[in-house]
PDB file of N, CA and C in Angstrom:
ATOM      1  N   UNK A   1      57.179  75.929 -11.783  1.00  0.00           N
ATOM      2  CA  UNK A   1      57.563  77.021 -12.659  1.00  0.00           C
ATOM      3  C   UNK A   1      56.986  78.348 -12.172  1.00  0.00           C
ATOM      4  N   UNK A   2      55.926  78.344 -11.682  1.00  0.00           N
ATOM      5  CA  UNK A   2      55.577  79.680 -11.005  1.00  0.00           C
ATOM      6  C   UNK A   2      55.828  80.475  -9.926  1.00  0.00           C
ATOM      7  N   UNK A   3      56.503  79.290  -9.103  1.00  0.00           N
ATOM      8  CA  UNK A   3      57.181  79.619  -7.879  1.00  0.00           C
ATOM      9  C   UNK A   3      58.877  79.650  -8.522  1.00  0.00           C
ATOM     10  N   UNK A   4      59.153  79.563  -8.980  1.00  0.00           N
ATOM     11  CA  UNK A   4      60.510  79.828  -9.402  1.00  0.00           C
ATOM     12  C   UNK A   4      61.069  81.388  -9.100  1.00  0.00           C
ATOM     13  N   UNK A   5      62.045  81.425  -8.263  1.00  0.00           N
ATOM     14  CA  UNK A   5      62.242  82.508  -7.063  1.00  0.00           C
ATOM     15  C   UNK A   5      63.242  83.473  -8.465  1.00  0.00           C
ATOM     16  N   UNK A   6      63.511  82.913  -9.306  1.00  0.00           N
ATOM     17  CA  UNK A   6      64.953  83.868 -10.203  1.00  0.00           C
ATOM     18  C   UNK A   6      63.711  84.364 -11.212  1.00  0.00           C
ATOM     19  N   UNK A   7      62.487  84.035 -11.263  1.00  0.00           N
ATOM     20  CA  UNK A   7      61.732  84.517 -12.131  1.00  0.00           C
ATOM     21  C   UNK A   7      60.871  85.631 -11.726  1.00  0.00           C
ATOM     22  N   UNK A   8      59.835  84.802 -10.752  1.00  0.00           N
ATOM     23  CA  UNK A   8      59.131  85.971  -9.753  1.00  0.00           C
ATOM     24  C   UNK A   8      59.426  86.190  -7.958  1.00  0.00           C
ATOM     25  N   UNK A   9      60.224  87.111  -8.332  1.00  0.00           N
ATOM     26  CA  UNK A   9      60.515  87.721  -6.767  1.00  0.00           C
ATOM     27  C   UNK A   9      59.630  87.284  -5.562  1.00  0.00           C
ATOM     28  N   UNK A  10      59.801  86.382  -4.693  1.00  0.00           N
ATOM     29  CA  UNK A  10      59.068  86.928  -3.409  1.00  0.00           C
ATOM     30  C   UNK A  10      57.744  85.828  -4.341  1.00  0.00           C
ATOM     31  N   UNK A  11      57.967  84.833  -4.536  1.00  0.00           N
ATOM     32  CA  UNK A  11      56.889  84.108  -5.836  1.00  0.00           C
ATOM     33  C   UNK A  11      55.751  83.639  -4.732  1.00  0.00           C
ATOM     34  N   UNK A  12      55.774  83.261  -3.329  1.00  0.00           N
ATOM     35  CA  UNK A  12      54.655  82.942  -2.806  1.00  0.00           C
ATOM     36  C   UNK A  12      54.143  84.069  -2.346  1.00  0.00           C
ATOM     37  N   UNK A  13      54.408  85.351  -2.422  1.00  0.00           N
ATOM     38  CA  UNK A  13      53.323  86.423  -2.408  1.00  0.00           C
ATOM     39  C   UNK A  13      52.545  86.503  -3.080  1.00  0.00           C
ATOM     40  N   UNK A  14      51.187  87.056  -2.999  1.00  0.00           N
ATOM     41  CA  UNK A  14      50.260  87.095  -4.076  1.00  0.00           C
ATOM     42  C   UNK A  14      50.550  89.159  -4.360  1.00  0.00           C
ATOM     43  N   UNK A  15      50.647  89.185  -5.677  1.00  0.00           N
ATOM     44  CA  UNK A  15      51.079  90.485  -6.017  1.00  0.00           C
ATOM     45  C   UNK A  15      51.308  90.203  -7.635  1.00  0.00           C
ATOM     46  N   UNK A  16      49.979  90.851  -7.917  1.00  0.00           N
ATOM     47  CA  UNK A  16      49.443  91.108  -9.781  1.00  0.00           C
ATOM     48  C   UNK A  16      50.433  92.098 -10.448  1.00  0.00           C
ATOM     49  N   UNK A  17      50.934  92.908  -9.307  1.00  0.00           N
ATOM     50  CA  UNK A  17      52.127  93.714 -10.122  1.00  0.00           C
ATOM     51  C   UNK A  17      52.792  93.489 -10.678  1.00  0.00           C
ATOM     52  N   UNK A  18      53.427  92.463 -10.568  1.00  0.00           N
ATOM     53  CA  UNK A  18      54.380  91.664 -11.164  1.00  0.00           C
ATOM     54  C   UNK A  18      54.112  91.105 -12.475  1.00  0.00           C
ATOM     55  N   UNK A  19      53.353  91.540 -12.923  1.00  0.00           N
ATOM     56  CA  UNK A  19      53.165  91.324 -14.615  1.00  0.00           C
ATOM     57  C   UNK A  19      52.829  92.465 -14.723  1.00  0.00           C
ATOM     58  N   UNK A  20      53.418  93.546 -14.694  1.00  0.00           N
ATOM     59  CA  UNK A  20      53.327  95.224 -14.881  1.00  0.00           C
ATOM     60  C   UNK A  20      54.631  95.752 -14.946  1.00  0.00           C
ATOM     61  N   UNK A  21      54.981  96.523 -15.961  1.00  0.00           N
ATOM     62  CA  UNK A  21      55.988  97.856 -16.239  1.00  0.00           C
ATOM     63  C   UNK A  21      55.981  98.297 -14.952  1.00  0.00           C
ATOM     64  N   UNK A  22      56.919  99.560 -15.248  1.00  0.00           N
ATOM     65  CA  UNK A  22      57.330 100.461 -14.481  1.00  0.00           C
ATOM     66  C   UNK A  22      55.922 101.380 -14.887  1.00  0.00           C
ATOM     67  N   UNK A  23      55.902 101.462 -16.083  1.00  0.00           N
ATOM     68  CA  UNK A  23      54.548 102.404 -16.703  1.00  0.00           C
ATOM     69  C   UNK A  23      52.816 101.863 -16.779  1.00  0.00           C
ATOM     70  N   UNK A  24      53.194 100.740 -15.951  1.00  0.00           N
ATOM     71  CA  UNK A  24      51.744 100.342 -15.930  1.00  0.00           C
ATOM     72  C   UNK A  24      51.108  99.280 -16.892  1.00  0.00           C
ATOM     73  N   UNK A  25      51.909  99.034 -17.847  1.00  0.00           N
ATOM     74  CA  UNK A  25      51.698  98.361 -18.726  1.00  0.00           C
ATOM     75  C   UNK A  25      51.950  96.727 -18.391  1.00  0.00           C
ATOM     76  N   UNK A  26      50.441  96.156 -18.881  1.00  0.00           N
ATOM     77  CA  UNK A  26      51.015  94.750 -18.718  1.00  0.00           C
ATOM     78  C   UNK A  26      52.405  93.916 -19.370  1.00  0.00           C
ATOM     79  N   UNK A  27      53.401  93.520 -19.033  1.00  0.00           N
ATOM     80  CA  UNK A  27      54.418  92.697 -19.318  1.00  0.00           C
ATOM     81  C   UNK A  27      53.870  90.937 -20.541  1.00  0.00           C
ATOM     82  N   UNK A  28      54.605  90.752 -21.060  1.00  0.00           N
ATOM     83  CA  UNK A  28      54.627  89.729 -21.780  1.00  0.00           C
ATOM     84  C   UNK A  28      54.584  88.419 -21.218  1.00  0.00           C
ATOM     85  N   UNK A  29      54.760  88.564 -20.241  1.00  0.00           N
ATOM     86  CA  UNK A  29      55.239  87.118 -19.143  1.00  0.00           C
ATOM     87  C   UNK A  29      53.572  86.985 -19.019  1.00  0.00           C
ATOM     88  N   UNK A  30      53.268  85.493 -19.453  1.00  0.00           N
ATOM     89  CA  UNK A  30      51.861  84.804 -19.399  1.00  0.00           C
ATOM     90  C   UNK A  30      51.968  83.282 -18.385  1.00  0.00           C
ATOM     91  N   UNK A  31      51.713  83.692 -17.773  1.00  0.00           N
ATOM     92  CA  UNK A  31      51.508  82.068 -17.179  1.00  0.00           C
ATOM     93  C   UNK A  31      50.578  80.954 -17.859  1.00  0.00           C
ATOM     94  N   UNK A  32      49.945  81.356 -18.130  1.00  0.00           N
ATOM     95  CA  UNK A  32      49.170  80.355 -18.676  1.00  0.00           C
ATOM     96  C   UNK A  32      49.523  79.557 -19.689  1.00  0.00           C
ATOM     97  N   UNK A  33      50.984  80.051 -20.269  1.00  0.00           N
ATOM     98  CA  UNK A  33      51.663  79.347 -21.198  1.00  0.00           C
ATOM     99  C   UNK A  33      52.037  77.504 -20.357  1.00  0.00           C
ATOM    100  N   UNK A  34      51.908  77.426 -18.954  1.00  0.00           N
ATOM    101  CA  UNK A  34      52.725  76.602 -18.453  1.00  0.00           C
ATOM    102  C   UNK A  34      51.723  75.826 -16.945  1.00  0.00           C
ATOM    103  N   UNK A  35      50.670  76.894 -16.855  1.00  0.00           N
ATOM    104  CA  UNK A  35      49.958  76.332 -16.097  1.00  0.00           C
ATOM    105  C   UNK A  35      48.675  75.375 -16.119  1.00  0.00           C
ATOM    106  N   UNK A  36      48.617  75.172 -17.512  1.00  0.00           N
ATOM    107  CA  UNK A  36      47.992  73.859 -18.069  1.00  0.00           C
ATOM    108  C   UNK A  36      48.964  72.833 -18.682  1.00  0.00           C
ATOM    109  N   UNK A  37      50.250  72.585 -18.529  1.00  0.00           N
ATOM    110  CA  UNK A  37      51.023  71.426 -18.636  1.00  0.00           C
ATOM    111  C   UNK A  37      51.138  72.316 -20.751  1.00  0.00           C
ATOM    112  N   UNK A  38      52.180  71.163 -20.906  1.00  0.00           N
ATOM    113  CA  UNK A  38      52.333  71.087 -22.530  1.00  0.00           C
ATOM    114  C   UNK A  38      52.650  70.215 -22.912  1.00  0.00           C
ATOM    115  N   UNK A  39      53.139  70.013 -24.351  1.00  0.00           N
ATOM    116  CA  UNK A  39      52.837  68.832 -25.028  1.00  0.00           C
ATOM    117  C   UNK A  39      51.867  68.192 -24.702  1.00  0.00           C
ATOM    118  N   UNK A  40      52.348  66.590 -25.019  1.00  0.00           N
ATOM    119  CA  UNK A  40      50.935  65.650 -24.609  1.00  0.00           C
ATOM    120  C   UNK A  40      50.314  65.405 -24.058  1.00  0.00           C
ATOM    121  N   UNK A  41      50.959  66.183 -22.890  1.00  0.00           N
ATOM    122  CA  UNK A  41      49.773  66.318 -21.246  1.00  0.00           C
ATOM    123  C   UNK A  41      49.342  67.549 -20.924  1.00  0.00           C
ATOM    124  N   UNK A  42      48.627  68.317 -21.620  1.00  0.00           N
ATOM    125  CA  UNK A  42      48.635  69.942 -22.023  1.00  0.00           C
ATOM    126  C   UNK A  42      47.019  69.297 -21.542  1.00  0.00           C
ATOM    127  N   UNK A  43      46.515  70.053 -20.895  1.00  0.00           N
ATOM    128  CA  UNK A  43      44.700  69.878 -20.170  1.00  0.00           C
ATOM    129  C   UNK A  43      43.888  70.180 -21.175  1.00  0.00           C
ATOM    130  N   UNK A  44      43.065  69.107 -21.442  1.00  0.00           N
ATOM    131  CA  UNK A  44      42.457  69.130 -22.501  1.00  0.00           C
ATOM    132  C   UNK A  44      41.290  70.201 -22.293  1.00  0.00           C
ATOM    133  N   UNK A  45      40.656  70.440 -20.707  1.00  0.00           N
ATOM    134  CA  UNK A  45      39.723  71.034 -20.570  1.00  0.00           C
ATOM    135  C   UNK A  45      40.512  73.022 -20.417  1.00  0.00           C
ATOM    136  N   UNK A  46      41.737  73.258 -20.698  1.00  0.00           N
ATOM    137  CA  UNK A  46      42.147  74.675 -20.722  1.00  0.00           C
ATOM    138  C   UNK A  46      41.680  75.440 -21.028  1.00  0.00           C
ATOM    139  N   UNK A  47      40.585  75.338 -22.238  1.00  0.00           N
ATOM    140  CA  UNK A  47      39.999  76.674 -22.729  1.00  0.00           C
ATOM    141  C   UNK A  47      38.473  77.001 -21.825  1.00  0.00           C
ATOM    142  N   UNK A  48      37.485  75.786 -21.682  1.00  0.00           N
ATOM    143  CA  UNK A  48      36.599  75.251 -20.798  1.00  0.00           C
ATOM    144  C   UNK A  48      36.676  76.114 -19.128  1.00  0.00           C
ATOM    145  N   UNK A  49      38.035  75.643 -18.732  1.00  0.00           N
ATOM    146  CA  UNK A  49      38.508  76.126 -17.554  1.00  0.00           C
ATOM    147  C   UNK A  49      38.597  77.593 -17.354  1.00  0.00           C
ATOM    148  N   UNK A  50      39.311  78.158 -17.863  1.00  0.00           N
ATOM    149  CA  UNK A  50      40.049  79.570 -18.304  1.00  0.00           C
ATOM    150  C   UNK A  50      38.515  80.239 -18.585  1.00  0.00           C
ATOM    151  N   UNK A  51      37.480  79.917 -19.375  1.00  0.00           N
ATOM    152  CA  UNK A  51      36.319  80.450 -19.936  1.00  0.00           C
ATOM    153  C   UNK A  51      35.461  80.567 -18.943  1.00  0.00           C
ATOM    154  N   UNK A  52      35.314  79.535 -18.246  1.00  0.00           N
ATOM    155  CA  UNK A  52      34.505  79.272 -16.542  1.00  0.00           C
ATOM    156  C   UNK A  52      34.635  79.767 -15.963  1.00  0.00           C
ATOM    157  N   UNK A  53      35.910  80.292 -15.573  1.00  0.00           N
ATOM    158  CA  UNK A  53      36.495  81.183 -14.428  1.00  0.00           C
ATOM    159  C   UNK A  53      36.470  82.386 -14.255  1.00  0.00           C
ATOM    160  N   UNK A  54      36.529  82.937 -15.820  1.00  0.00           N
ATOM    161  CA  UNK A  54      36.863  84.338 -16.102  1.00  0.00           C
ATOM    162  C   UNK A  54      35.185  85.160 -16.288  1.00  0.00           C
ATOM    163  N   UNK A  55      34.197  83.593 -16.680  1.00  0.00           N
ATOM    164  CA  UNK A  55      32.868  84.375 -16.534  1.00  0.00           C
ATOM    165  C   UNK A  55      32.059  84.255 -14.839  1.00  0.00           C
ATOM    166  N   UNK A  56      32.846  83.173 -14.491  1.00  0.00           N
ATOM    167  CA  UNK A  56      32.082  83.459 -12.648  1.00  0.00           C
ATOM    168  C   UNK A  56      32.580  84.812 -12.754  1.00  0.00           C
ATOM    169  N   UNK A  57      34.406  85.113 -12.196  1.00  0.00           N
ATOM    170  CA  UNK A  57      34.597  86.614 -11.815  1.00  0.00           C
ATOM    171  C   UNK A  57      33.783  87.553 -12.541  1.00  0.00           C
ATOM    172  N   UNK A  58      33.779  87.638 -13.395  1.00  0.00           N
ATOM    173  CA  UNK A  58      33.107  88.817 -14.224  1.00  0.00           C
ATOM    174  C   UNK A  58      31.572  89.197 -13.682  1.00  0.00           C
ATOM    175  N   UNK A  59      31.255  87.824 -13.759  1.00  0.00           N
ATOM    176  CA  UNK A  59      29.200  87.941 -12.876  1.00  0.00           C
ATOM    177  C   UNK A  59      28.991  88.517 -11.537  1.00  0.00           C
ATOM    178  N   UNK A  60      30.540  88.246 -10.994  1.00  0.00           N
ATOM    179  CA  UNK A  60      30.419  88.180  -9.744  1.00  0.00           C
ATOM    180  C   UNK A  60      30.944  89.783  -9.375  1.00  0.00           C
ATOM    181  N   UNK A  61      32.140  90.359 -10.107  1.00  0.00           N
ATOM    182  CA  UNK A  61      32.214  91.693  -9.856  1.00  0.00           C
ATOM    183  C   UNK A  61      31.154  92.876 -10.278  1.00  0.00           C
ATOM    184  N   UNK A  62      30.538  92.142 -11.517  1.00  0.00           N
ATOM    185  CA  UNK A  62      29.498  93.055 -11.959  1.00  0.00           C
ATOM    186  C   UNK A  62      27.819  93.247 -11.162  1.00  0.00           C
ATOM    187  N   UNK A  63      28.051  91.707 -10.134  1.00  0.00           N
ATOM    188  CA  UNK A  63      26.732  92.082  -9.120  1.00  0.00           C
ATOM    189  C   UNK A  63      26.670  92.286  -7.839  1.00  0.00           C
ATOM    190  N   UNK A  64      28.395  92.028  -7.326  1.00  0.00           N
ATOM    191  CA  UNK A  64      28.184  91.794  -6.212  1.00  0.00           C
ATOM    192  C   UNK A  64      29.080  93.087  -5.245  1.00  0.00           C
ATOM    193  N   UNK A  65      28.797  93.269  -4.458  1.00  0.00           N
ATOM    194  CA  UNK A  65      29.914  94.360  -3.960  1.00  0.00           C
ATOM    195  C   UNK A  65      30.691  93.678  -2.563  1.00  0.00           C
ATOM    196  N   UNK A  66      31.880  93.393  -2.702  1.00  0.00           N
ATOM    197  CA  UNK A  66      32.865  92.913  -2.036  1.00  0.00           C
ATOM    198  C   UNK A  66      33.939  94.053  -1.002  1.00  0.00           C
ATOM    199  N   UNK A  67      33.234  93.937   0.117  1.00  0.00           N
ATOM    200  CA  UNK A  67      33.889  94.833   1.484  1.00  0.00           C
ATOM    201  C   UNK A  67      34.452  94.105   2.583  1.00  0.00           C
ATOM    202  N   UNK A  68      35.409  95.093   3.817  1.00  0.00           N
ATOM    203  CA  UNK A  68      35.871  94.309   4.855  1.00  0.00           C
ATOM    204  C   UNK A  68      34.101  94.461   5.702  1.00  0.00           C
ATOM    205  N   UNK A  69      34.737  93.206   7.018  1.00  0.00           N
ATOM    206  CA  UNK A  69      33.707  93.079   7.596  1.00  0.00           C
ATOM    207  C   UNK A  69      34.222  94.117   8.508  1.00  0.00           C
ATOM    208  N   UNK A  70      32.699  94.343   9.317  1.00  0.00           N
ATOM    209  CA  UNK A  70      33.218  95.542  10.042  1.00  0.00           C
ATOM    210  C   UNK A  70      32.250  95.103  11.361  1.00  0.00           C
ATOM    211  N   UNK A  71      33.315  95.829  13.063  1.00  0.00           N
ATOM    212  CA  UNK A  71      32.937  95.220  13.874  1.00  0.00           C
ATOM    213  C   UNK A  71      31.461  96.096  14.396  1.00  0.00           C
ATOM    214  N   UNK A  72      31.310  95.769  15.641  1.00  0.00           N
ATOM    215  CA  UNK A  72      30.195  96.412  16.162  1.00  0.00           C
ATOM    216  C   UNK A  72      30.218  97.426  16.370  1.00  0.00           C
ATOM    217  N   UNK A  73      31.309  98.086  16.937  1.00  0.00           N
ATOM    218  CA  UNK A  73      31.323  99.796  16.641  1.00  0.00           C
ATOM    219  C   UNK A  73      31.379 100.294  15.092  1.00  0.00           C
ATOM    220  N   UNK A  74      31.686  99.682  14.059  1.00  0.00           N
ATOM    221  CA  UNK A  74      31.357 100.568  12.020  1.00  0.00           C
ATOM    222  C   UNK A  74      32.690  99.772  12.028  1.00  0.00           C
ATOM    223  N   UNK A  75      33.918 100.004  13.066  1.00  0.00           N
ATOM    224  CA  UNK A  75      34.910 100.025  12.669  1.00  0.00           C
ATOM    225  C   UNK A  75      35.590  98.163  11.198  1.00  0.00           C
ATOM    226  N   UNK A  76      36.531  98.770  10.373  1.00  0.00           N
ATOM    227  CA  UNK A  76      36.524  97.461   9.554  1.00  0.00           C
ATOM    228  C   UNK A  76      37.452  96.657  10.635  1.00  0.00           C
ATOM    229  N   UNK A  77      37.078  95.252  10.421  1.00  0.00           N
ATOM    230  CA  UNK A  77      38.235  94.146  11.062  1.00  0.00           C
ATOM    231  C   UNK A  77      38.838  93.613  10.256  1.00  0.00           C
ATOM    232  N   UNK A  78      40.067  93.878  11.126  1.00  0.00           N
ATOM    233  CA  UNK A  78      41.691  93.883  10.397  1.00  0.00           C
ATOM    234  C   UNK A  78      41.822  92.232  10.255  1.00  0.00           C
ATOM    235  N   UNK A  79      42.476  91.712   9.475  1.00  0.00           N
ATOM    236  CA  UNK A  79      43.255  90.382   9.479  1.00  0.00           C
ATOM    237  C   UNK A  79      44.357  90.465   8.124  1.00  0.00           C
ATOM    238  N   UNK A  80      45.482  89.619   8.343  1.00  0.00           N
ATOM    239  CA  UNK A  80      46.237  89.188   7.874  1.00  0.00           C
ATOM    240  C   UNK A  80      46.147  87.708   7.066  1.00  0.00           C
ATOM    241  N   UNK A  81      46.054  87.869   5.719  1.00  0.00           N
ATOM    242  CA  UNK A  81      45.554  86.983   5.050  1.00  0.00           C
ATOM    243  C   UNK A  81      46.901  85.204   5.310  1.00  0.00           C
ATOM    244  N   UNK A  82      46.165  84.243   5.255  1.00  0.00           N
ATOM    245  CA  UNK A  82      46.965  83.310   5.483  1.00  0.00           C
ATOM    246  C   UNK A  82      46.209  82.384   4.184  1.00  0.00           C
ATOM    247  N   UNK A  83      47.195  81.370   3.827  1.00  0.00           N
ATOM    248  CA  UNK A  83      47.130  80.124   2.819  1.00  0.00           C
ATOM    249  C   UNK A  83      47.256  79.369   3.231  1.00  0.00           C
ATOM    250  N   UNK A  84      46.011  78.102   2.594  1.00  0.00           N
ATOM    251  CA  UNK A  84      46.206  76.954   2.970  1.00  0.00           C
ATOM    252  C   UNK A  84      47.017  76.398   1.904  1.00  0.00           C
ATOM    253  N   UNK A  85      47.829  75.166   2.209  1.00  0.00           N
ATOM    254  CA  UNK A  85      48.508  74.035   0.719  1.00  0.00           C
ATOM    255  C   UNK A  85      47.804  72.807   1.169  1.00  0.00           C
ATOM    256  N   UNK A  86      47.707  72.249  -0.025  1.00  0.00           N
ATOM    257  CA  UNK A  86      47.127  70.803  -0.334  1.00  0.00           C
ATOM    258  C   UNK A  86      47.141  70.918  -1.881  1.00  0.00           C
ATOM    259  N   UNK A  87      46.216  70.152  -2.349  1.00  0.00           N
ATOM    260  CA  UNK A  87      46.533  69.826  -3.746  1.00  0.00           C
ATOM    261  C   UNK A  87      46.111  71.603  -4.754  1.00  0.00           C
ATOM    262  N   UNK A  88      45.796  72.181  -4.001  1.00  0.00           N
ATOM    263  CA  UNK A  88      45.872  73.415  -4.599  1.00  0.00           C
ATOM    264  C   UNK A  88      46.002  74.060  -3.144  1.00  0.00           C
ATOM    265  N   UNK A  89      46.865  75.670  -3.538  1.00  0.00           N
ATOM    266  CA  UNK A  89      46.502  76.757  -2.412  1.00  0.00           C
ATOM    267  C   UNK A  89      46.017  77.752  -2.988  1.00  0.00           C
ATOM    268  N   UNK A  90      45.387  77.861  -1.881  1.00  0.00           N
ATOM    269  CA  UNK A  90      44.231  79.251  -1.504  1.00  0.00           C
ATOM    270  C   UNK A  90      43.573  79.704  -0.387  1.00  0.00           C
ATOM    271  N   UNK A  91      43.668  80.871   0.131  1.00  0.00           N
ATOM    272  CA  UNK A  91      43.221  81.908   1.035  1.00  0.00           C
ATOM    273  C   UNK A  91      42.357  80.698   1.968  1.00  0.00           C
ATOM    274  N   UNK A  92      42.904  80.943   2.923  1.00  0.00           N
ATOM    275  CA  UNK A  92      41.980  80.550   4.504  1.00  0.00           C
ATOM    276  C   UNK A  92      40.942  81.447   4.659  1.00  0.00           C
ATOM    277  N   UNK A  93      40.061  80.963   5.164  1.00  0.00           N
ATOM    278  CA  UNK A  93      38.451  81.673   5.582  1.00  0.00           C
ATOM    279  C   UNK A  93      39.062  83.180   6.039  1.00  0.00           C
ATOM    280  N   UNK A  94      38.672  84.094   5.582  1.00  0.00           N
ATOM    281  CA  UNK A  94      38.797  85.678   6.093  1.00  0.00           C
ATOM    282  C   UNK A  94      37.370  86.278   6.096  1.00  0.00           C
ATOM    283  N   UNK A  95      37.089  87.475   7.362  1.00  0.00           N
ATOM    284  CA  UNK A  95      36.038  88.149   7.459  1.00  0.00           C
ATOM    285  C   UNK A  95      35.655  88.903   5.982  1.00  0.00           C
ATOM    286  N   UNK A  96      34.769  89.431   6.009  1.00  0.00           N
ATOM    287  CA  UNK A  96      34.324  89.904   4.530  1.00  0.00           C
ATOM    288  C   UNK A  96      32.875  89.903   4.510  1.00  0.00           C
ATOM    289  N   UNK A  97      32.544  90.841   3.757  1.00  0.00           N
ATOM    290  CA  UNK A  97      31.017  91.174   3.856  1.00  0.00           C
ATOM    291  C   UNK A  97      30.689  91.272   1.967  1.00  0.00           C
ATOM    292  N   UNK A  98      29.875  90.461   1.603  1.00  0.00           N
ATOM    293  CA  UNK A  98      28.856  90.161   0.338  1.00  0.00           C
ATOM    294  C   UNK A  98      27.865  90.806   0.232  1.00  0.00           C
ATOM    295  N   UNK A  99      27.457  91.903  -0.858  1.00  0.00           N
ATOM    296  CA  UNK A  99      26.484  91.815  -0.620  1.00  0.00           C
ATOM    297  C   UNK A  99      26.005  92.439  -1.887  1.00  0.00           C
ATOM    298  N   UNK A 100      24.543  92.545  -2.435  1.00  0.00           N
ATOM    299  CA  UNK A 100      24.685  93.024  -4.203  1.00  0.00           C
ATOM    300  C   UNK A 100      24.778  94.336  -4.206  1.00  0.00           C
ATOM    301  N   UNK A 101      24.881  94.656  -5.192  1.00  0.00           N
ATOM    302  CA  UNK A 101      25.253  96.100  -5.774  1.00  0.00           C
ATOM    303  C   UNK A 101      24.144  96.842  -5.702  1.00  0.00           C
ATOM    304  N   UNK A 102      24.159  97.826  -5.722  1.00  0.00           N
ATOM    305  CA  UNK A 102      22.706  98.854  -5.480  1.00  0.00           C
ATOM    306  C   UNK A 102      22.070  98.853  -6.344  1.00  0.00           C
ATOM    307  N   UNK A 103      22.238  98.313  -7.800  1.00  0.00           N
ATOM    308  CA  UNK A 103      21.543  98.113  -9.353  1.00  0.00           C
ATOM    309  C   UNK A 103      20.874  96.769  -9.356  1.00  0.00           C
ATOM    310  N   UNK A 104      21.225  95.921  -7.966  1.00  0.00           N
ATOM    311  CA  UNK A 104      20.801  94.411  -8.520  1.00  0.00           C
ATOM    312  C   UNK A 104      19.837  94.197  -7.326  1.00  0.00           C
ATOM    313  N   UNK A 105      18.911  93.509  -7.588  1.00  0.00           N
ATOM    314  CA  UNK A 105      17.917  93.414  -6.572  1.00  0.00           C
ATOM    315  C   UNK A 105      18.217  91.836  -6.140  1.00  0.00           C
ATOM    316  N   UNK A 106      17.594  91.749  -5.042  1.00  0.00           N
ATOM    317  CA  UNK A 106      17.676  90.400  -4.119  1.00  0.00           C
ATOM    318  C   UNK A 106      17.622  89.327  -4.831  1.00  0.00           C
ATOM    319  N   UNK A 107      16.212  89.802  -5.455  1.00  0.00           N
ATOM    320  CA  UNK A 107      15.166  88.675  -5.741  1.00  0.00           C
ATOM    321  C   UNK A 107      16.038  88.138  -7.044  1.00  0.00           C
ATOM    322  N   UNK A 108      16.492  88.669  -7.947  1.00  0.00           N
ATOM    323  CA  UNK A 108      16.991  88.214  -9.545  1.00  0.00           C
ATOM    324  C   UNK A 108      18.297  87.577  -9.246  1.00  0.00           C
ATOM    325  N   UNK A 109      18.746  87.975  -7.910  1.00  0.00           N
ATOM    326  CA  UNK A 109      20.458  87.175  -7.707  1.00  0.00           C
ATOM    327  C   UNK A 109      20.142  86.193  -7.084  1.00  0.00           C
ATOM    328  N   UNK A 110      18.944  85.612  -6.546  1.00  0.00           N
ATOM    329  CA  UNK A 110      18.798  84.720  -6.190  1.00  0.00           C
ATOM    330  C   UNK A 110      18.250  83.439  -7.322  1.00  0.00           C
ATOM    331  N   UNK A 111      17.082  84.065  -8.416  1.00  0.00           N
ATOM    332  CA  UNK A 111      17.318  82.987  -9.197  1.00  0.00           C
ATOM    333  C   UNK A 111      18.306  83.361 -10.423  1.00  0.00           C
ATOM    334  N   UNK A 112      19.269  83.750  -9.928  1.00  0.00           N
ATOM    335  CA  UNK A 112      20.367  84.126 -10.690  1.00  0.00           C
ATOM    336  C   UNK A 112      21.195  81.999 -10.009  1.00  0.00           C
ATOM    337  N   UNK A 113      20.867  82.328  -9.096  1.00  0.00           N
ATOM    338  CA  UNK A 113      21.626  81.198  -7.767  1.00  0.00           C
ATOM    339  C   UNK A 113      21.102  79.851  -7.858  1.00  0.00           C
ATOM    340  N   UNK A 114      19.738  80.308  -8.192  1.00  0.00           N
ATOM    341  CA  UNK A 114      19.107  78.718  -8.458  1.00  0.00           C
ATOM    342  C   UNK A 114      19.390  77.992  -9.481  1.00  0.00           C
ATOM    343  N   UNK A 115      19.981  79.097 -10.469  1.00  0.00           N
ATOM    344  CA  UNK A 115      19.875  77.700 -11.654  1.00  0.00           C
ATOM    345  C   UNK A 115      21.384  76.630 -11.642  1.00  0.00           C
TER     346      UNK A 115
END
């Protein structure tokens, strides 16, 4: 259902626009109506899941600062993102540089890590 080509254009692109207006506004179209199954085989762990996920990203944009990697001259290195398939897809290993935010110190993201 998500790849369904008469629904979302171009559906194995990754592109968030597509639940956006012309004006910017998010659209009504929810996936999540369909990406935990329904009726009697509806994932019991959906809210669990959805709740997990949305608080890693959140921890993770709020400590971490996410850049291209860049080569030995400053310059950034270019790549073209590729997908793997298997029982889920997602992004093949790409360059990229981690590292915390100028508000977060080493030491607290690390036993941020331990527990």
């Amino acid at each position: 259902m998500s790849r369904d080509e008469a629904r979302y254009p171009n559906a194995e692109q990754f592109d968030p626009e597509r639940f956006l207006t012309v004006e910017g506004v998010l659209t009504d179209d929810d996936p999540s109506v369909f990406v935990f199954g329904f009726g009697r085989r509806v994932c019991p762990g959906r809210y669990a899941a959805d709740a997990s996920l949305w608080t890693s990203i959140a921890t993770m944009l709020a400590t971490l600062e996410f850049t291209l990697d860049k080569h030995d001259k400053g310059q950034d290195v270019a790549f073209e993102p590729t997908y793997v398939n298997g029982a889920t897809r997602h992004p093949a290993a790409f360059p990229c540089r981690i590292s915390p935010r100028s508000h977060v110190s080493k030491e607290s993201l690390q036993r941020v890590l331990a527990c």
